[in-house]
Protein backbone atom coordinates (compact mmCIF):
# COMPACT_ATOMS: atom_id res chain seq x y z
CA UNK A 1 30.05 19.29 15.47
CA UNK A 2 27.07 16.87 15.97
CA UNK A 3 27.06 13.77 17.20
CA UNK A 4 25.67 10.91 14.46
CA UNK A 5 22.81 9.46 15.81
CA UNK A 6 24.78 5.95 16.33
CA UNK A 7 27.73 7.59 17.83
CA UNK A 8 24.65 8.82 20.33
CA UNK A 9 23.45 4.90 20.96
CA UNK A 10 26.61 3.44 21.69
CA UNK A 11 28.18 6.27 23.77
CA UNK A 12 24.93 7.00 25.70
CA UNK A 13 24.96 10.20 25.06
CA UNK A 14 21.64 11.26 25.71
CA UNK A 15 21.88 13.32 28.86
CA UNK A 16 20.61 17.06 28.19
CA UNK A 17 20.42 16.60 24.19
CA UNK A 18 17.70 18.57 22.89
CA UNK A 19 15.32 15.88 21.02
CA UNK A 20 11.96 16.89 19.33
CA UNK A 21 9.20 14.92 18.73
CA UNK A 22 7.29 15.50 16.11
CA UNK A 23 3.58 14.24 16.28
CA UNK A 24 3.01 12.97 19.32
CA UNK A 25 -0.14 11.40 18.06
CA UNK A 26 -2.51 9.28 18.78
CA UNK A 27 -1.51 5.55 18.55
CA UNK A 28 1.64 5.65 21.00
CA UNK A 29 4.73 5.90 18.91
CA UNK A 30 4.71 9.44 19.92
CA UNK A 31 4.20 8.79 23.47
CA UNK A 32 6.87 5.86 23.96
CA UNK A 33 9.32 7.70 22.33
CA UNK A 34 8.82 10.90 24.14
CA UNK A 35 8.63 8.62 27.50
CA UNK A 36 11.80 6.82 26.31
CA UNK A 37 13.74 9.60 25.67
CA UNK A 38 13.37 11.10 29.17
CA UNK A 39 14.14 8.38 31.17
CA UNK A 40 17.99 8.28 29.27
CA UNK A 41 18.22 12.02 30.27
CA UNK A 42 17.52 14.19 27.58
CA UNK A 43 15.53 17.04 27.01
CA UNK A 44 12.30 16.69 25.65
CA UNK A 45 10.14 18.92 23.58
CA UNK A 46 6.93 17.88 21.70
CA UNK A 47 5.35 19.64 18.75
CA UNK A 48 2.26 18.74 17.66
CA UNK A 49 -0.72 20.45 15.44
CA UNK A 50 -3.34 19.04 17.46
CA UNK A 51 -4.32 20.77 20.81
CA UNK A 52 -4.19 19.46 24.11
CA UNK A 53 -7.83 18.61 24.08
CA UNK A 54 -7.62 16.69 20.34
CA UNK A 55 -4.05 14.42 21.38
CA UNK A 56 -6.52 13.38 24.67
CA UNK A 57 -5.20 9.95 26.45
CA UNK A 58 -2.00 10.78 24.28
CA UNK A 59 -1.27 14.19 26.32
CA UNK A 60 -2.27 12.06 29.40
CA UNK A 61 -0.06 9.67 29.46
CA UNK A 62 2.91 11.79 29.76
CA UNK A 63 1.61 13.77 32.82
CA UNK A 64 3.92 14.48 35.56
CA UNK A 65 7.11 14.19 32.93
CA UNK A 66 9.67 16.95 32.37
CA UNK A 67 8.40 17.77 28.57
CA UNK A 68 8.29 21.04 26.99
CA UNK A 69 5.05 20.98 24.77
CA UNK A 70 4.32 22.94 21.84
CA UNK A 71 0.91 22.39 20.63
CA UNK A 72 -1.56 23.62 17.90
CA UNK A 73 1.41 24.24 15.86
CA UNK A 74 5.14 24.26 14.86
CA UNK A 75 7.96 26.31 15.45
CA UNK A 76 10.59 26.10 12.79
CA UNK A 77 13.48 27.61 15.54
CA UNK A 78 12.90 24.04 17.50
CA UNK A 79 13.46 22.12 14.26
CA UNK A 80 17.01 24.45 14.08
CA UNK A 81 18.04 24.30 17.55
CA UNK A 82 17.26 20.48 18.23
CA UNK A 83 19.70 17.65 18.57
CA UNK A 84 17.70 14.88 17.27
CA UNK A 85 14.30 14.71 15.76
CA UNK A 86 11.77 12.17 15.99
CA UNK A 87 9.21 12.11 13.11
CA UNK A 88 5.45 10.32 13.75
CA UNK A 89 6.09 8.40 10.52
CA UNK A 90 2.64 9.58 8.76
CA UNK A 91 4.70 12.95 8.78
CA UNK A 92 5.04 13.39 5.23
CA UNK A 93 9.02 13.67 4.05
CA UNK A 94 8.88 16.86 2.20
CA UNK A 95 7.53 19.29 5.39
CA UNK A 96 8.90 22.17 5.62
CA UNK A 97 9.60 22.10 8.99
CA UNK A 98 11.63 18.85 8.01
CA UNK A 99 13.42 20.77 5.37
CA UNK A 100 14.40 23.41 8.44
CA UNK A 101 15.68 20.84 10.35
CA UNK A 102 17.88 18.98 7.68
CA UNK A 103 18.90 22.99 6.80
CA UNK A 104 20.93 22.49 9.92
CA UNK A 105 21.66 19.17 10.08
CA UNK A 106 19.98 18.33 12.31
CA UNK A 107 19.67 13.94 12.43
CA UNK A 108 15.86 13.20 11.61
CA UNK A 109 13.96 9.45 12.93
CA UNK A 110 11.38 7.74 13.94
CA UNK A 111 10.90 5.65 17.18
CA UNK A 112 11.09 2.41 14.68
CA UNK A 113 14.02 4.08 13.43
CA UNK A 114 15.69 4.54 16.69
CA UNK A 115 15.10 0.62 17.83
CA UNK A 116 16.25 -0.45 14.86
CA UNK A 117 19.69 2.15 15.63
CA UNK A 118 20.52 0.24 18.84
CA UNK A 119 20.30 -3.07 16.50
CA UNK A 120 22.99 -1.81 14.35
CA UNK A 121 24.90 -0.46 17.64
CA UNK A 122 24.49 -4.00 19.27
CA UNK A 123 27.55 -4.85 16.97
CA UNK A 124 29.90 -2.50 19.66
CA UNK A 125 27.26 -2.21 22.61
CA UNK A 126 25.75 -5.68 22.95
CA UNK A 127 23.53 -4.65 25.85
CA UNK A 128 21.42 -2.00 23.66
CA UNK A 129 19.61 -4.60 21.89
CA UNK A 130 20.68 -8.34 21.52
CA UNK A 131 17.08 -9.48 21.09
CA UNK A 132 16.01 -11.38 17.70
CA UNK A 133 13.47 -9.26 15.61
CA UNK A 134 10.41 -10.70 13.74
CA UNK A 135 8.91 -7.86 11.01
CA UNK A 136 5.25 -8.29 9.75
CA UNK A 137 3.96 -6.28 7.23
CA UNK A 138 1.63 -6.09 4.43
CA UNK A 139 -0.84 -4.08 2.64
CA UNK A 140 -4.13 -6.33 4.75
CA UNK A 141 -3.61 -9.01 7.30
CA UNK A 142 -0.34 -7.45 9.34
CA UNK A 143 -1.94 -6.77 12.29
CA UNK A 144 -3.53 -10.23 12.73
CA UNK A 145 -0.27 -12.13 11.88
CA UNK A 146 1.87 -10.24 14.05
CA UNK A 147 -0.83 -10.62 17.18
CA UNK A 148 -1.42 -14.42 16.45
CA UNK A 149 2.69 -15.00 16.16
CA UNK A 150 3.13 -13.18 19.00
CA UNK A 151 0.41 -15.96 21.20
CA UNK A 152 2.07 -18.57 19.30
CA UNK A 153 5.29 -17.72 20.56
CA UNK A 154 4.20 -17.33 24.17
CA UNK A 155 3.22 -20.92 24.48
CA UNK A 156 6.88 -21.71 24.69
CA UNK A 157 9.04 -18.47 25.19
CA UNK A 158 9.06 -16.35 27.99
CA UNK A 159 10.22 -12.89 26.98
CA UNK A 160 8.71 -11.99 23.78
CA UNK A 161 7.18 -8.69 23.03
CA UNK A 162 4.49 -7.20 20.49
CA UNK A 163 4.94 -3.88 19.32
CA UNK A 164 5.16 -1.52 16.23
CA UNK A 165 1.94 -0.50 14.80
CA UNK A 166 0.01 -2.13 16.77
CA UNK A 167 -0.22 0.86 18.70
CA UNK A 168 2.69 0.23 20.82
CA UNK A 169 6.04 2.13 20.94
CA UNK A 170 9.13 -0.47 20.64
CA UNK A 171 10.92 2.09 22.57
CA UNK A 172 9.53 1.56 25.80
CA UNK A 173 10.22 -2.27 25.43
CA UNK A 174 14.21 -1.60 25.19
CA UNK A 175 15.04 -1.57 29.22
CA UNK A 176 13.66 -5.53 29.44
CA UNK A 177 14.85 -6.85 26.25
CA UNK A 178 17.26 -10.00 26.51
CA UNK A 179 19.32 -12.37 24.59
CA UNK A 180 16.56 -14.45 25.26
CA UNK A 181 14.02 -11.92 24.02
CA UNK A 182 11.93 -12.41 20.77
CA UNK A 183 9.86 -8.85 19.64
CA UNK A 184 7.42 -9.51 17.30
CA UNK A 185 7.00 -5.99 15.21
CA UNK A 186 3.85 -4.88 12.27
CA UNK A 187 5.80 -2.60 10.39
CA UNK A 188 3.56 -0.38 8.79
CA UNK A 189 4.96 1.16 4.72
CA UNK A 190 5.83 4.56 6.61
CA UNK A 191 7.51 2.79 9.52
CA UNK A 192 9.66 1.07 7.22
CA UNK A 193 10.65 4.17 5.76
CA UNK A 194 12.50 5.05 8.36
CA UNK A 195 14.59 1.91 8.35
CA UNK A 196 16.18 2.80 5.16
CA UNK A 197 18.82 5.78 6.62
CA UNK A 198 19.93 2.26 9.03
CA UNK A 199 20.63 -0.18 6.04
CA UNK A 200 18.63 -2.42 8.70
CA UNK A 201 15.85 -5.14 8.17
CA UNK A 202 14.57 -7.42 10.68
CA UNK A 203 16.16 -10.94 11.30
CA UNK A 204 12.68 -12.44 10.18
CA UNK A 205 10.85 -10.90 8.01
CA UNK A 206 6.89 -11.82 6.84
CA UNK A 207 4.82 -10.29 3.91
CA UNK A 208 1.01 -11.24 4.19
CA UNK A 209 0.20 -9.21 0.80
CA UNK A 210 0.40 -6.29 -1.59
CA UNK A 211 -2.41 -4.37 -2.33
CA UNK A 212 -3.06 -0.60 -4.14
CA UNK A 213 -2.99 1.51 -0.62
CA UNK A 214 -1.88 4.89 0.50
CA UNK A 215 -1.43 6.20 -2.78
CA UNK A 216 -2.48 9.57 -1.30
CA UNK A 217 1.22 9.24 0.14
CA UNK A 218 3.00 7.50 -2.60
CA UNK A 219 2.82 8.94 -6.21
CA UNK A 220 2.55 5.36 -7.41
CA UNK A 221 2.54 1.83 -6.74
CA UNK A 222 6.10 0.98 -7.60
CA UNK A 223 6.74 3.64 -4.58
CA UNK A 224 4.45 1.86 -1.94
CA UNK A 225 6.19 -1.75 -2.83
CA UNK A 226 9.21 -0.59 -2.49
CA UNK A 227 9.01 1.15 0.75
CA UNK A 228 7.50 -2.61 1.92
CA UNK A 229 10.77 -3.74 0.18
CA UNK A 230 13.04 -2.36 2.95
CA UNK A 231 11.66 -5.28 5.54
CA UNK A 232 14.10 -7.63 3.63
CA UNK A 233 16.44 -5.65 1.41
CA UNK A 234 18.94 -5.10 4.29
CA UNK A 235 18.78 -8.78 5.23
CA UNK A 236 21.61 -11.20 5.57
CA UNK A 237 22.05 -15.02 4.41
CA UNK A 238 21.51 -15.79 7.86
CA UNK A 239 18.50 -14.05 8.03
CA UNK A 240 14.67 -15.66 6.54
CA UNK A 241 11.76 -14.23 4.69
CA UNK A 242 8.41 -15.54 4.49
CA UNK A 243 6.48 -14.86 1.39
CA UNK A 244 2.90 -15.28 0.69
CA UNK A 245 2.38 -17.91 -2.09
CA UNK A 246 -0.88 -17.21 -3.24
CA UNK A 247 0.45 -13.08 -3.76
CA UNK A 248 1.86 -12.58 -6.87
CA UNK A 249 3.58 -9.70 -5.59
CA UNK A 250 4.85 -10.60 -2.65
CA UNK A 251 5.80 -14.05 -4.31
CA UNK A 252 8.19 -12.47 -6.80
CA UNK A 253 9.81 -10.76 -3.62
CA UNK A 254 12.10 -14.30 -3.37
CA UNK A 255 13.83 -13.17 -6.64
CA UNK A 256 15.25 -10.52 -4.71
CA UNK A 257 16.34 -11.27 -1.44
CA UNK A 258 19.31 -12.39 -0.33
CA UNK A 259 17.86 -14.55 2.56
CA UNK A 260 16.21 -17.63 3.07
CA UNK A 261 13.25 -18.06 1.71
CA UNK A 262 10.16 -19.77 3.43
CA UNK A 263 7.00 -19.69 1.55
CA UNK A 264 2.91 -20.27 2.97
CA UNK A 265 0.07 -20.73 1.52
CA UNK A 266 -3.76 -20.56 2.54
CA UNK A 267 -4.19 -23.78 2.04
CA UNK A 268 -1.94 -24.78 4.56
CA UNK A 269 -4.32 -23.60 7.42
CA UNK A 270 -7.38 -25.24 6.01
CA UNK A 271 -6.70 -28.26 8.21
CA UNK A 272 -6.70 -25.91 11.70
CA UNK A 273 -9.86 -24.86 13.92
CA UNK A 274 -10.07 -21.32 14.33
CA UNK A 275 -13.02 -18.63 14.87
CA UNK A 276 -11.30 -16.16 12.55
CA UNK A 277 -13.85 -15.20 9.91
CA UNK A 278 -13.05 -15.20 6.14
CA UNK A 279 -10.98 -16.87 3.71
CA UNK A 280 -8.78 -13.91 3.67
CA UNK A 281 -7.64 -15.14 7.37
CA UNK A 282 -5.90 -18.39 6.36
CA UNK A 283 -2.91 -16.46 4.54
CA UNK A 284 -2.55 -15.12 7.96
CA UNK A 285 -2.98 -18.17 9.80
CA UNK A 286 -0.14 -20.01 7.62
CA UNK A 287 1.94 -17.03 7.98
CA UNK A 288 1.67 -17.25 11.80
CA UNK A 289 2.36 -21.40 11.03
CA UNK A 290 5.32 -20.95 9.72
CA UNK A 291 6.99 -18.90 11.71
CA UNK A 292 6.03 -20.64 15.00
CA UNK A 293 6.86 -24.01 13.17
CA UNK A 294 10.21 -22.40 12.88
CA UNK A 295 10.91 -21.46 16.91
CA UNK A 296 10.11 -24.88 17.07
CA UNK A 297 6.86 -24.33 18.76
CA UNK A 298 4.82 -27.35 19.13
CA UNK A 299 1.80 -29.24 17.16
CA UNK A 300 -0.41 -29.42 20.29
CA UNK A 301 0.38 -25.61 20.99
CA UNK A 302 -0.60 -24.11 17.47
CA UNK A 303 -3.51 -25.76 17.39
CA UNK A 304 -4.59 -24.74 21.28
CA UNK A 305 -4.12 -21.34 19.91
CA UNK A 306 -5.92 -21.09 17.07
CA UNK A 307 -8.71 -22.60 18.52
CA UNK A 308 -8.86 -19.75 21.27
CA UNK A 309 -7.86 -16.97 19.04
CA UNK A 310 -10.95 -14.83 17.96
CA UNK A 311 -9.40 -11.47 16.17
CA UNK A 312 -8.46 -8.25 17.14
CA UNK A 313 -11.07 -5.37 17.55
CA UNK A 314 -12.40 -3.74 14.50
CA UNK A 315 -10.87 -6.45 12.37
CA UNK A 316 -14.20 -8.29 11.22
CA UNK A 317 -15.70 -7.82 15.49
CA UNK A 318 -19.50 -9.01 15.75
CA UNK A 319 -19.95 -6.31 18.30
CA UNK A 320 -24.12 -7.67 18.97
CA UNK A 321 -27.30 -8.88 17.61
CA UNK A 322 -29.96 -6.30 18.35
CA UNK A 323 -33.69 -7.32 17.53
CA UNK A 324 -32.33 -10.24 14.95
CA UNK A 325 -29.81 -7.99 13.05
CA UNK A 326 -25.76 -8.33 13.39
CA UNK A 327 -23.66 -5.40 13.62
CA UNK A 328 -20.35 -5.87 12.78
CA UNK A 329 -16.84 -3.69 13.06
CA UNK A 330 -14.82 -3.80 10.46
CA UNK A 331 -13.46 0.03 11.06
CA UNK A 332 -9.55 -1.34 9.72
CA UNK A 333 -10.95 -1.77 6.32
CA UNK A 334 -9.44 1.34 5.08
CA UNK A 335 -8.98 -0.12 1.02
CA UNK A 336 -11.41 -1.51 -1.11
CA UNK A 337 -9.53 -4.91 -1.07
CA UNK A 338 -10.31 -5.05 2.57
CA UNK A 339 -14.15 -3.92 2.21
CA UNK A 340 -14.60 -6.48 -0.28
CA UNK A 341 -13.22 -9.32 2.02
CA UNK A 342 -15.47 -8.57 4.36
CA UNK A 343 -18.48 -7.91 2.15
CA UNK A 344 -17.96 -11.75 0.77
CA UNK A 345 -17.13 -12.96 4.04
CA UNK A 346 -20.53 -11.77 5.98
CA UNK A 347 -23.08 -12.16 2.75
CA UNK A 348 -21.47 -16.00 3.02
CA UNK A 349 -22.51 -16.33 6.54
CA UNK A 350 -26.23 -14.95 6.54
CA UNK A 351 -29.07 -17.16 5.99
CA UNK A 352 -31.44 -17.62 2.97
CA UNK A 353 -33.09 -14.39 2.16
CA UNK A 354 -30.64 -12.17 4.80
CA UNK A 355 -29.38 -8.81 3.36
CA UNK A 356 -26.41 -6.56 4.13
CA UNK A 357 -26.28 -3.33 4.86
CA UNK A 358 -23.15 -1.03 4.32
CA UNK A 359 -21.41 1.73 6.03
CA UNK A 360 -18.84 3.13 3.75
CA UNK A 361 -17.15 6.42 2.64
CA UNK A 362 -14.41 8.88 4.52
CA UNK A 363 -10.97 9.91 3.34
CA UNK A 364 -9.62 9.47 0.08
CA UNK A 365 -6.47 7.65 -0.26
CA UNK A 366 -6.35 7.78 -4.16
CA UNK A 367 -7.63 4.05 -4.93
CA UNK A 368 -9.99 2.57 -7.42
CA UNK A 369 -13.61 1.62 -6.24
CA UNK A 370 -14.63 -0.06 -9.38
CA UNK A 371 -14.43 -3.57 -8.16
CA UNK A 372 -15.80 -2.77 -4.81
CA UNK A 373 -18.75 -1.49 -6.34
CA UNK A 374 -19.64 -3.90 -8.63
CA UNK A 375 -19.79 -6.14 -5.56
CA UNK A 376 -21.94 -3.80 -3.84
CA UNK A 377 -24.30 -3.65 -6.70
CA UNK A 378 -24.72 -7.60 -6.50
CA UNK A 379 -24.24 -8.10 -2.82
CA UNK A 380 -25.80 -5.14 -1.16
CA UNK A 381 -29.21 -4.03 -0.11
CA UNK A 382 -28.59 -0.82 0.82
CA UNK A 383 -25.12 1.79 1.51
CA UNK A 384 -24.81 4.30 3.85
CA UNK A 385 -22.28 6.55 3.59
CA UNK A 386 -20.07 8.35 5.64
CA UNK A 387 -19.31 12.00 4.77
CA UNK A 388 -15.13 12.38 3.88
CA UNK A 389 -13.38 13.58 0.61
CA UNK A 390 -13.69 9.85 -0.92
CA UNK A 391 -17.13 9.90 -0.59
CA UNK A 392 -18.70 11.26 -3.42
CA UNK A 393 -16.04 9.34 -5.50
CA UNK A 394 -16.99 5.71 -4.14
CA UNK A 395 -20.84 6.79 -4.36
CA UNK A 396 -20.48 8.08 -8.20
CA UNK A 397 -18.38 4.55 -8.92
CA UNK A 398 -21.73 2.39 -6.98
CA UNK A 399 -24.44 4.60 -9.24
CA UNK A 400 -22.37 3.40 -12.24
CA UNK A 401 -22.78 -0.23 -11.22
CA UNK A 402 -26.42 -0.40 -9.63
CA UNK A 403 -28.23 -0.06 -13.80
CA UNK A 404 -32.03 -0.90 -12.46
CA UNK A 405 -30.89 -2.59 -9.17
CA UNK A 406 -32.89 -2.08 -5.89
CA UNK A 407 -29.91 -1.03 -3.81
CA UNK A 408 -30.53 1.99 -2.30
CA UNK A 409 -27.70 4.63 -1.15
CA UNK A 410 -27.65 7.03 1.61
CA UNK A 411 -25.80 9.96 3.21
CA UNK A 412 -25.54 10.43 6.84
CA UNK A 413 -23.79 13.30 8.84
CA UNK A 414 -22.22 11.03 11.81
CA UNK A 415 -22.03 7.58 12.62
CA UNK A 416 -24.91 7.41 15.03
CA UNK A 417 -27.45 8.49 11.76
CA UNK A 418 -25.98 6.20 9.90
CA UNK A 419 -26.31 3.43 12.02
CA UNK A 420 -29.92 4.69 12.53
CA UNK A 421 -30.34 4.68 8.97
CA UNK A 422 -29.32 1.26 8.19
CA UNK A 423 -31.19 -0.21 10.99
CA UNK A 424 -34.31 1.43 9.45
CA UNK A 425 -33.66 -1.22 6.81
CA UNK A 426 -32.19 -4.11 8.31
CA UNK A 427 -34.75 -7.03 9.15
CA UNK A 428 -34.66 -10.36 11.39
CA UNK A 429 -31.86 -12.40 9.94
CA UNK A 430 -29.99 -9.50 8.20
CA UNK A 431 -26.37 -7.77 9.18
CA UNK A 432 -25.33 -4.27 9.37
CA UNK A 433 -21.56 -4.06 8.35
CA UNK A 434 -19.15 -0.88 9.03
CA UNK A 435 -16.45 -1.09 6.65
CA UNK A 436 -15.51 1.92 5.07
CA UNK A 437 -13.05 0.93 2.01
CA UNK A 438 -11.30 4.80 3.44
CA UNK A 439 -9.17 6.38 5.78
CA UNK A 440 -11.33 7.82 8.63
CA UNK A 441 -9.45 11.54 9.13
CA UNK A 442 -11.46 14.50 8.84
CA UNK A 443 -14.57 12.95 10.87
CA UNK A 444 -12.78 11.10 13.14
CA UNK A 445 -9.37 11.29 14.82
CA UNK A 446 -8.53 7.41 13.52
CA UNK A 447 -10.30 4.37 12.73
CA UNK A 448 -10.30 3.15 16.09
CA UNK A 449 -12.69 6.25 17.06
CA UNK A 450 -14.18 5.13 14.20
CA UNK A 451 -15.27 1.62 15.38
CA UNK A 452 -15.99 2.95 18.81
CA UNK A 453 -18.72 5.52 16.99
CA UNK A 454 -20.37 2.64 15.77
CA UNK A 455 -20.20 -0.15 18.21
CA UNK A 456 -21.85 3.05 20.90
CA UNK A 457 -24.50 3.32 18.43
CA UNK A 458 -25.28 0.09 18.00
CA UNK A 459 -25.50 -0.99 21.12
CA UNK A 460 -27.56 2.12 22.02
CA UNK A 461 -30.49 0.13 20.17
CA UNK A 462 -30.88 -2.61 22.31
């Protein structure tokens, strides 16, 4: 008879039991938990689709280890014969090779999933994981809030950790972890997912917003919502939630949760310094407020903080100005919400008589473009655009906005044409923008490869 997969935590159990990774990707979920798994003894397999050569620094960083690797494709017997299973959450719920696995009963997670496991096992086995647990998600702004409350927090606690989606595995942050701890986590819709099997939310939880997203994953909206839902539907009274105000969405969330509620709004950030770009940044500022107003962190800190804090990379990055024109990487804008932000945001900044210039286009996640392109029609001088199965979609939706506009639109192959091609365009004084409004699989391997491809080529002009 198997072992449940709690029965495993508390009993440390893990010595010689067959676990599987599945995905070992390429943003380090895979990698933690395959690393994490080996140093408590058990043995490791991981299956993957990609080759050695496409997983790259993810296949590196586990040289040396005792892992069995099975790459370029999957073998149903190792779903059968495993012990434990760890998904990479974009891993879709109905494989087949899932439906193998669950055939035999075989207990299926995810590395969130397993962090979250020691949480509920801290209740008989203190020492697993007594730290306190800060979620952040959010259809646009998670990454920023979770990065900017984790430096808030640092000004006054020692021990506290970022992790999650972020492209860090919680996993390999368990050995350290304290009482004293604090581990700030951006739970991404898919991570979250795997929380539900635990009945488990975080002790704080924060929402920056609710947007149309991944509906190439969810059959509907109702479905993405309520797979954010699951950051506070296991709460406790004990436990707080902090809601976004100004999000209608996210504001009716307080109707539902049994914790205490703690709203912020973006007017509540107006009053700080900060070189964050775009009005769409104070809902994360006041988010970040909040929640280091509530660890008690101090006036003179927060504002020390803000004042130093300039983004993460390919969030809104002015990568360089190259013969008058601005290139900037805004690679994360995967929505249309998100391209629009930072459409309004840049054509706000440029001087009298500057123009933008696009990059757009990639995967299709199933959203509407109509309201991005009707700002492109008034905003935009000219769109390149990226070759992906969204593309001729957002392009058809532009045509049916531009009437007897000038803006021009363009294909390119790769992202060095297309940076070639808008510079051919761009003057003194105007800006170059990558922000796609789509996923970036099928020409890249993510959107950080993405943003790379385009801060190379622009900074192959100067």
């Amino acid at each position: 008879m198997r072992q449940s997969l709690v029965d495993i935590l508390t009993t440390k159990k893990f010595q010689n039991k067959k676990v599987l990774i599945m995905g070992l990707g390429l943003h380090g979920g895979g990698v933690g938990a395959a690393k994490f798994f080996v140093s408590v003894g058990a043995r490791v397999t991981v299956t993957d689709l990609r080759t050695k050569k496409q997983l790259g620094k993810s296949f590196g960083k586990l040289k040396g280890l005792p892992i069995k690797y099975v790459l370029g494709k999957h073998q149903g017997k190792d779903f059968a014969r495993a012990d434990l299973i760890i998904r990479n959450p974009a891993v879709p719920d109905d494989s087949p090779y899932l439906k193998i696995a669950r055939k035999h009963n075989v207990p299926i997670d995810t590395d969130v999933g397993i962090f979250f496991a020691t949480l509920r096992a801290a209740t008989l086995r203190a020492e697993l994981c007594p730290a306190q647990v800060i979620g952040v998600t959010g259809t646009r702004g998670k990454s920023t809030t979770a990065t900017l409350i984790y430096e808030l927090l640092k000004t006054r606690y020692k021990n506290v950790v970022l992790a999650g989606n972020i492209r860090k595995s919680v996993l390999l942050e368990l050995p350290r972890l304290t009482k004293k701890s604090i581990v700030v986590l951006e739970l991404s819709s898919w991570q979250l997912e795997g929380l539900q099997k635990h009945k488990k939310s975080p002790h704080i939880a924060v929402v920056t917003t609710i947007l149309p997203d991944h509906l190439n994953r969810y059959k509907n909206m109702r479905g993405y919502i309520n797979a954010k839902k699951i950051i506070f539907k296991y709460q406790t009274p004990d436990d707080y939630l902090f809601l976004n105000k100004n999000d209608k969405i996210v504001s009716g969330f307080a109707g539902e949760a049994v914790s205490k509620t703690v709203f912020f709004r973006s007017g509540d950030a107006r009053k700080y310094q900060t070189n964050l770009p775009g009005k769409h940044n104070l809902a994360n500022i006041a988010a970040a407020v909040k929640v280091a107003r509530h660890f008690d962190v101090p006036e003179i800190n927060i504002q020390k903080t803000l004042r130093k804090f300039s983004g993460l990379g390919g969030r809104m990055e002015f990568v360089l100005e190259a013969n008058g024109v601005k290139y900037i990487n805004d690679t994360c804008a995967t929505t249309p919400d998100a391209a629009i932000a930072a459409i309004i945001t840049i054509t706000n900044q440029l001087a009298r008589g500057g123009n933008l210039f696009l990059i757009a286009g990639g995967a299709d996640k199933k959203l509407d473009f109509k309201g991005l392109a009707r700002l492109v029609a008034k905003k935009v001088r000219a769109v390149i655009l990226l070759p992906g199965t969204a593309t001729e979609k957002l392009e058809k939706t532009i045509r049916a906005e531009i009437r007897n506009k000038k803006l021009k639109i363009q294909r390119a192959d790769n992202m060095k044409k297309a940076v070639r091609a808008a510079t051919a365009y761009a003057k003194r004084g105007d800006a170059v923008l990558l922000s796609p409004a789509c996923a970036s699989f099928g020409l890249f391997r993510h959107e950080f490869e993405r943003g790379d491809e385009f801060k190379k080529a622009a900074r192959a002009l100067k």
